[in-house]
Protein backbone atom coordinates (compact mmCIF):
# COMPACT_ATOMS: atom_id res chain seq x y z
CA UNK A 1 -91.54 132.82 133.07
CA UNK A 2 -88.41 130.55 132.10
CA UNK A 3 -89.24 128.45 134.79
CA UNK A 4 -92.87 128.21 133.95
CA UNK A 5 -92.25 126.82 130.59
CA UNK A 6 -90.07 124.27 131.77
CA UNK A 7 -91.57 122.84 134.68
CA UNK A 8 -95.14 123.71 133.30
CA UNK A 9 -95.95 125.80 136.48
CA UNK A 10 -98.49 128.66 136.37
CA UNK A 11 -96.87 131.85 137.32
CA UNK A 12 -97.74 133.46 141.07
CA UNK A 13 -97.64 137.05 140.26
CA UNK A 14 -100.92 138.66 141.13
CA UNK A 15 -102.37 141.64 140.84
CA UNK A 16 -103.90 144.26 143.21
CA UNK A 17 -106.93 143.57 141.51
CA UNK A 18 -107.42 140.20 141.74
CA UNK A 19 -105.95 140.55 145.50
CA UNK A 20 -108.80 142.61 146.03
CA UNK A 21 -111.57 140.27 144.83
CA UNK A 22 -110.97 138.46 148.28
CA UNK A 23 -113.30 139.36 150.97
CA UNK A 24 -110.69 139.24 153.92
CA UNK A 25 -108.33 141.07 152.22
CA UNK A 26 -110.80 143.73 151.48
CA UNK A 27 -111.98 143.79 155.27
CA UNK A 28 -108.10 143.45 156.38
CA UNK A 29 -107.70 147.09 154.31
CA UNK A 30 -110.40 148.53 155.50
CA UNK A 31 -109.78 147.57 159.17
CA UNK A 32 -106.62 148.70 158.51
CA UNK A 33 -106.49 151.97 156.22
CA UNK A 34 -109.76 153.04 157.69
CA UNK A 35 -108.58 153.29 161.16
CA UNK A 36 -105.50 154.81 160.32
CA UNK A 37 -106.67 157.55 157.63
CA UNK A 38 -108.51 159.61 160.58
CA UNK A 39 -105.66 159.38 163.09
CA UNK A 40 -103.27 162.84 163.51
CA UNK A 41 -100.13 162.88 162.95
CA UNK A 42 -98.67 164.84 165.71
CA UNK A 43 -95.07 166.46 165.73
CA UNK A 44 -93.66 166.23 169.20
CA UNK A 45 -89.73 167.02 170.92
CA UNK A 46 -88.72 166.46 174.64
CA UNK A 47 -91.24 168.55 176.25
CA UNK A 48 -94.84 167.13 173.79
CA UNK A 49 -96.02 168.68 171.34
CA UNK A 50 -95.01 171.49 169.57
CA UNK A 51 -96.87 174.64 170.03
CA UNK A 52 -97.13 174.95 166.53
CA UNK A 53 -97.72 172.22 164.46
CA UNK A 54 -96.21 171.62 160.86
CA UNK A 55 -99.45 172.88 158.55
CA UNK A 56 -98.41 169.94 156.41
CA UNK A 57 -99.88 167.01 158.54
CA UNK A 58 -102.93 167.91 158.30
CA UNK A 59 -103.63 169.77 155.07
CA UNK A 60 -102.99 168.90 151.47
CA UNK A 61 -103.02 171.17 148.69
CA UNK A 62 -103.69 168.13 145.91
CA UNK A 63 -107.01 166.65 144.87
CA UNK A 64 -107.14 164.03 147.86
CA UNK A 65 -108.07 165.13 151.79
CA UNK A 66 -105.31 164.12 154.41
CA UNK A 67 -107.78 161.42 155.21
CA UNK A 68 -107.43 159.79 151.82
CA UNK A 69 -103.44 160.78 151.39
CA UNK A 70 -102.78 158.30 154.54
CA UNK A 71 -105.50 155.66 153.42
CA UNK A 72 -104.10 154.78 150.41
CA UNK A 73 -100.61 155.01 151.87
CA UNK A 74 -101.41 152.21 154.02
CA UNK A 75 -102.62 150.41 150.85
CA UNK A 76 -99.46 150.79 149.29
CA UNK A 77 -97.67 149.50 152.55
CA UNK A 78 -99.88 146.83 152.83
CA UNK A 79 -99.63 145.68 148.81
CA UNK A 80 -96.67 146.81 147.75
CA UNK A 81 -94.39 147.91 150.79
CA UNK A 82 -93.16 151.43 149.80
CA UNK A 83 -95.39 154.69 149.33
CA UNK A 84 -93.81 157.92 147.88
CA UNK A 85 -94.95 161.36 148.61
CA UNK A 86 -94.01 164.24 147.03
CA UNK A 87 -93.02 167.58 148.97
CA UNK A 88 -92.56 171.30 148.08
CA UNK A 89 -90.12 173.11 150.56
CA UNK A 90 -89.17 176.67 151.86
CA UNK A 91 -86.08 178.47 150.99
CA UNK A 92 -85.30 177.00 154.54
CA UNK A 93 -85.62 173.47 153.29
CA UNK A 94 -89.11 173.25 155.57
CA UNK A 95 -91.71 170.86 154.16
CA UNK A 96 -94.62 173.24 153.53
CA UNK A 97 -96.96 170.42 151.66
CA UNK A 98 -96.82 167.04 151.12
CA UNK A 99 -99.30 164.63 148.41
CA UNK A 100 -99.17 161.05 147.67
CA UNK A 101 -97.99 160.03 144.77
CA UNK A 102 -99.79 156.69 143.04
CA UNK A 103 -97.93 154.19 143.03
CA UNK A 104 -98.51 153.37 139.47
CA UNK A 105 -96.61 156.36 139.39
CA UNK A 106 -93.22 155.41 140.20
CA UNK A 107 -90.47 152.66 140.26
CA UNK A 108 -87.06 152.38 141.89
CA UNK A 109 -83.79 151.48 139.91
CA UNK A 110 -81.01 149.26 141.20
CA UNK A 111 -79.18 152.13 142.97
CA UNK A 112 -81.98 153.10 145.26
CA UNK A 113 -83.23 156.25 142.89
CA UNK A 114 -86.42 157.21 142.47
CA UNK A 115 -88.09 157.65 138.98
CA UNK A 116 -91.52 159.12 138.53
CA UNK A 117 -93.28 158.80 134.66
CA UNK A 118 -94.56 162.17 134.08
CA UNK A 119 -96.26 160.73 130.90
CA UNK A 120 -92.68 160.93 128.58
CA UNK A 121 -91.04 158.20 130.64
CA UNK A 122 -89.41 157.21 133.84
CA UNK A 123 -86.99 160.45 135.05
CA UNK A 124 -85.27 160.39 138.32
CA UNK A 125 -86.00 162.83 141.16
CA UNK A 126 -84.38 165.27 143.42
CA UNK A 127 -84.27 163.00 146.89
CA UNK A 128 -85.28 166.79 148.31
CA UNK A 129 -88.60 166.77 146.14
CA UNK A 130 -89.71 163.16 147.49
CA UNK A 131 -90.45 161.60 150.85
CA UNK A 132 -89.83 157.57 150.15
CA UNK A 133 -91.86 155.27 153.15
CA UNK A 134 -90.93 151.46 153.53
CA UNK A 135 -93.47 149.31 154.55
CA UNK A 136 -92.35 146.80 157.71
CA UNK A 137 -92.86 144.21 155.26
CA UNK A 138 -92.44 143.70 151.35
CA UNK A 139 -96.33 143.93 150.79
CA UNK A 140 -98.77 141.28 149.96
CA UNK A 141 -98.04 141.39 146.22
CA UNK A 142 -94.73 140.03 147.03
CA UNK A 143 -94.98 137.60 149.95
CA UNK A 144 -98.45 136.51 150.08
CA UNK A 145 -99.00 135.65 146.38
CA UNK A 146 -99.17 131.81 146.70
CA UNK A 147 -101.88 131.93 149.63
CA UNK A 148 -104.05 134.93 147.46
CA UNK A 149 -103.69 132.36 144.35
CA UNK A 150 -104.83 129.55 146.36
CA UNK A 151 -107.95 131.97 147.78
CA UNK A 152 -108.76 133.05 144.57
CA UNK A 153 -108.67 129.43 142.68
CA UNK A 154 -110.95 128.52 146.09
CA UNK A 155 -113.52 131.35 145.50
CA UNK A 156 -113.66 130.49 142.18
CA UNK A 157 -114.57 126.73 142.99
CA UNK A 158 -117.42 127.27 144.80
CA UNK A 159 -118.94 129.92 143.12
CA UNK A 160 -118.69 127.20 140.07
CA UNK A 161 -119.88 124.24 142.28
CA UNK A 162 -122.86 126.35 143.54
CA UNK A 163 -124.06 126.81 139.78
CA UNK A 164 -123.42 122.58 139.42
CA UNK A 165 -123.69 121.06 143.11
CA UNK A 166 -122.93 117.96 142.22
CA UNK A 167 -119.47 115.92 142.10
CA UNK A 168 -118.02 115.44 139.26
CA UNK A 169 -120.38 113.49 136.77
CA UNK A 170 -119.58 111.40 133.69
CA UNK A 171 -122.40 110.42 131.30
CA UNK A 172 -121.42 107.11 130.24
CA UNK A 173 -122.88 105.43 127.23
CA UNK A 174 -124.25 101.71 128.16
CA UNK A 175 -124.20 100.53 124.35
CA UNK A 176 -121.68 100.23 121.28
CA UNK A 177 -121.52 102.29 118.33
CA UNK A 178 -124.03 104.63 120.00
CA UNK A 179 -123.10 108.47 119.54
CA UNK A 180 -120.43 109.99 118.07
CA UNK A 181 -117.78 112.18 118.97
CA UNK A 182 -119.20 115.37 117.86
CA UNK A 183 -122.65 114.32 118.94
CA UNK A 184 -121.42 113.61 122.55
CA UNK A 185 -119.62 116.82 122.55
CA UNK A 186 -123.22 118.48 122.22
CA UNK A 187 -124.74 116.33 124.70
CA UNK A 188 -122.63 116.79 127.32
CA UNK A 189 -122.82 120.86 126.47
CA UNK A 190 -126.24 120.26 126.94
CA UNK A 191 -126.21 118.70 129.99
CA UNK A 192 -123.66 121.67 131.42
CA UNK A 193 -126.54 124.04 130.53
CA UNK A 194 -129.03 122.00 131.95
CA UNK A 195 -127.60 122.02 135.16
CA UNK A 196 -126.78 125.21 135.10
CA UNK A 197 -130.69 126.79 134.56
CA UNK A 198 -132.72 127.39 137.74
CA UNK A 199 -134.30 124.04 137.52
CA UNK A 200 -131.45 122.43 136.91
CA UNK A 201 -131.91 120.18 139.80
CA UNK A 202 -133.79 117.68 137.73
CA UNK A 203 -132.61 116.48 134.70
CA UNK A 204 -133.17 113.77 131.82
CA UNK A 205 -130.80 111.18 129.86
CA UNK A 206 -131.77 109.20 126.62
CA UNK A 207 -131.91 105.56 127.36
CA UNK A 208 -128.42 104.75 126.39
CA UNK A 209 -126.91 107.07 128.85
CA UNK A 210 -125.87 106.14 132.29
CA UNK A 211 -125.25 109.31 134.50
CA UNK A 212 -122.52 108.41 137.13
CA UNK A 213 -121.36 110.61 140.25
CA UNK A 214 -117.77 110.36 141.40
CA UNK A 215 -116.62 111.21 144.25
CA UNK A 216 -118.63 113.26 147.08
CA UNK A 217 -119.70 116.75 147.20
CA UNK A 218 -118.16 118.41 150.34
CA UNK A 219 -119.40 121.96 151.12
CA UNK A 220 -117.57 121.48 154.31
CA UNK A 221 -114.31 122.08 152.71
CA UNK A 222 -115.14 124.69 150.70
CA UNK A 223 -116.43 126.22 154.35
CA UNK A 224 -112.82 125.02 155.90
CA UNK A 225 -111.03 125.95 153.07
CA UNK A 226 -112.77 129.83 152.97
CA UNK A 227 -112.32 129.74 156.87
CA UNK A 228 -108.53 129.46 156.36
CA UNK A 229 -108.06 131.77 154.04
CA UNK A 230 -109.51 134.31 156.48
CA UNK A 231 -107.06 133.20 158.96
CA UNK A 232 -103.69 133.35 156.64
CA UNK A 233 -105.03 137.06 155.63
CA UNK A 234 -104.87 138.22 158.76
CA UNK A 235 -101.43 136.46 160.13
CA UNK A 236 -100.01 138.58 156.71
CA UNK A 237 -101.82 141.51 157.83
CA UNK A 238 -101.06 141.09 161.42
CA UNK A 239 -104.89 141.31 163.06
CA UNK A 240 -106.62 139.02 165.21
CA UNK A 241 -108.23 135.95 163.14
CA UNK A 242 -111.87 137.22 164.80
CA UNK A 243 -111.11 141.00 162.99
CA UNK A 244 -111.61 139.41 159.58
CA UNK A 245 -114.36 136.79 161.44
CA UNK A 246 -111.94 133.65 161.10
CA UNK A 247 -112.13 131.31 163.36
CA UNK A 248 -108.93 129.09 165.34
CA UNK A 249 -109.72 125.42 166.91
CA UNK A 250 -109.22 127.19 170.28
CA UNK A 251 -111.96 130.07 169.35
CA UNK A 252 -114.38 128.83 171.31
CA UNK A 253 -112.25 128.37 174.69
CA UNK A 254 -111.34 132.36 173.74
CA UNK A 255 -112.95 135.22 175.45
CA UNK A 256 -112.72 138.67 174.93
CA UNK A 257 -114.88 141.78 175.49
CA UNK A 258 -115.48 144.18 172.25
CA UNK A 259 -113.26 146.73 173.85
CA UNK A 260 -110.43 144.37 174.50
CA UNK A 261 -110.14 143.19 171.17
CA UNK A 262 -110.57 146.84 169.73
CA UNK A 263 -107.30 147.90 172.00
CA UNK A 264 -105.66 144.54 170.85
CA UNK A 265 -105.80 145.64 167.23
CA UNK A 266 -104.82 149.36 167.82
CA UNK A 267 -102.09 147.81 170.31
CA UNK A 268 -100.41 144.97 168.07
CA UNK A 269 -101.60 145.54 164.46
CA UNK A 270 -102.32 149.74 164.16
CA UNK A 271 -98.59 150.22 165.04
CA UNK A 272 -97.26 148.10 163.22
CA UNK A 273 -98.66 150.25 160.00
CA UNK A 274 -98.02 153.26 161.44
CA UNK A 275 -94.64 153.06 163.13
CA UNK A 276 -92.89 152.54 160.23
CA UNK A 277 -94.65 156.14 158.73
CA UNK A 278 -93.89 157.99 162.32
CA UNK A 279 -90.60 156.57 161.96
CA UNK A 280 -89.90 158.08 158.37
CA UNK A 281 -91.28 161.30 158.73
CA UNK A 282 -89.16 161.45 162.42
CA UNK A 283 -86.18 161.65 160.33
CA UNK A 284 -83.90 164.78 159.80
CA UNK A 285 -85.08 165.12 156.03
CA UNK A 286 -88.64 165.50 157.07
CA UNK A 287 -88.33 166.83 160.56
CA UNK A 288 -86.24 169.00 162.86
CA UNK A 289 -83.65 167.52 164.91
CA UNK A 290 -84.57 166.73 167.68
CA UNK A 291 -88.65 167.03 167.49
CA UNK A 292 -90.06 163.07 165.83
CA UNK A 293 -93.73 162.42 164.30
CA UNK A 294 -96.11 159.82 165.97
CA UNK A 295 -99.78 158.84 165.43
CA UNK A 296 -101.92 160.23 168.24
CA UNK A 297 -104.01 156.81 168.77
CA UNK A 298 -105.63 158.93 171.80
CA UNK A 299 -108.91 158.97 169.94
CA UNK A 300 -109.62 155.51 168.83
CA UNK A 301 -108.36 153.76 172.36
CA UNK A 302 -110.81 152.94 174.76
CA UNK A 303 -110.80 154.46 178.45
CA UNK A 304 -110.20 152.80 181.57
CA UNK A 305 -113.43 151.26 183.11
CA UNK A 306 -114.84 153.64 185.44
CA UNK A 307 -114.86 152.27 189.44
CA UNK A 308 -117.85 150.59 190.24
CA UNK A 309 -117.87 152.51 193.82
CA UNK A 310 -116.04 154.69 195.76
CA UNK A 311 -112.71 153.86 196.75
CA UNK A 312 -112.94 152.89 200.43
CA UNK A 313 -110.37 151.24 202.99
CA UNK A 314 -110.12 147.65 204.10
């Protein structure tokens, strides 16, 4: 902010909310979240998986399903970069349920602590009572905040040059002492609204008023410009440009089937969401020795092609 009013620059926090105004980014989550939430998490040691599984992978006992428990912790890894969920335990120190915890919920002090507002302030925790998941990145809050600013400012152009599609126009007076400053105020307000009504295409100038265009309108860059955005979304979010329907200069020489660019995203972008998750819940805190967690991505991968014929020698 110190910065800001010295050098007169406007400030790049942003907020989930305006982040979420952005059609790729809401696509990116729900390409994301939504193909993660239904996925089981699977406790496995040497041998597979364990005869019985832990009842806490998939069952809550809060208000949210285990379907919305890991969606929204995906939207805190992909916004923030940390989720927190809290656990109850045995008298063996077994996790017998686990719940998300919003993240509105919950900060983290210089030491590493965590401290959750239960509506009289910030208190820490026992590090027993909470299960705290880093992100592989710092979240799109942190990192991405000039490129979201930049999409925003651009969505908010053309949304204002589609009510006035025309460049920028100044309605110059041809003679002296003509209107004054108060009275040219109001026409030009009135020209604004004009242009603005339904029928604004057509408009009308007294005969001392010269209406002059500069510049050129260019829906091509506002087409560019939206195309990129789309792009830089999903390098952040780590899926294919064609997932969030942006387009590369090499797009067209590209060819993929539907199925090969489903396994690409559960290959390249799906793990790296979940492996970080798998990896936190595979430690001794949360898990046995010995035995790990992993997403079983058995479901949503496609098959083999079948042979076309029976296999026959040379």
């Amino acid at each position: 902010m110190v910065l800001a009013d010295i050098f007169g620059a406007q400030a790049e926090h942003i907020t989930r909310a305006e982040a979420m105004t952005l059609p790729p980014v809401v696509k990116g989550r729900a390409i994301l979240a939504g193909q993660l939430a239904p996925v089981p998490l699977v406790a496995l040691d040497e041998n597979g998986p364990l005869g019985v599984q832990p009842e806490w992978l998939q069952r809550t006992d809060g208000v949210l399903s285990p379907w919305h428990r890991m969606l929204w912790t995906i939207d805190d890894l992909m916004f923030v970069g940390w989720s927190l969920w809290g656990v109850l335990r045995d008298s063996d120190g077994a996790i017998t349920t686990a719940d998300r915890i919003p993240v509105e919920w919950w900060t983290i002090d210089a030491d590493g602590t965590v401290l959750i507002d239960d509506g009289s302030g910030p208190a820490p925790v026992d590090a027993a009572d909470v299960i705290l998941i880093p992100g592989p990145s710092e979240g799109l809050l942190e990192f991405a905040t000039r490129s979201i600013r930049g999409a925003v400012l651009l969505e908010e152009s053309w949304v204002k040059r589609s009510k006035s599609p025309i460049p920028l126009v100044e309605l110059h007076e041809t003679i002296d002492g003509g209107l004054e400053e108060g009275e040219a105020e109001a026409l030009v307000q009135d020209f604004i609204t004009a242009r603005e009504d339904k029928n604004g295409m057509v408009s009308f100038t007294p005969y001392a008023i010269e209406l002059r265009a500069h510049g050129e309108t260019s829906p091509q860059l506002a087409i560019e410009g939206r195309n990129f955005v789309k792009v830089d979304i999903a390098n952040f979010l780590n899926l294919p440009a064609a997932a969030l329907d942006g387009s590369l200069s090499t797009a067209s020489l590209t060819y993929s089937t539907q199925e090969g660019s489903r396994n690409e995203i559960a290959d390249y972008a799906l793990a790296y969401w979940s492996d970080p998750i798998a990896a936190r819940f595979s430690q001794d805190d949360v898990t046995p020795a010995g035995s790990r967690i992993r997403f079983d991505f058995a479901q949503i991968r496609t098959t083999a092609p079948a042979p076309t014929g029976p296999n026959v020698k040379d």
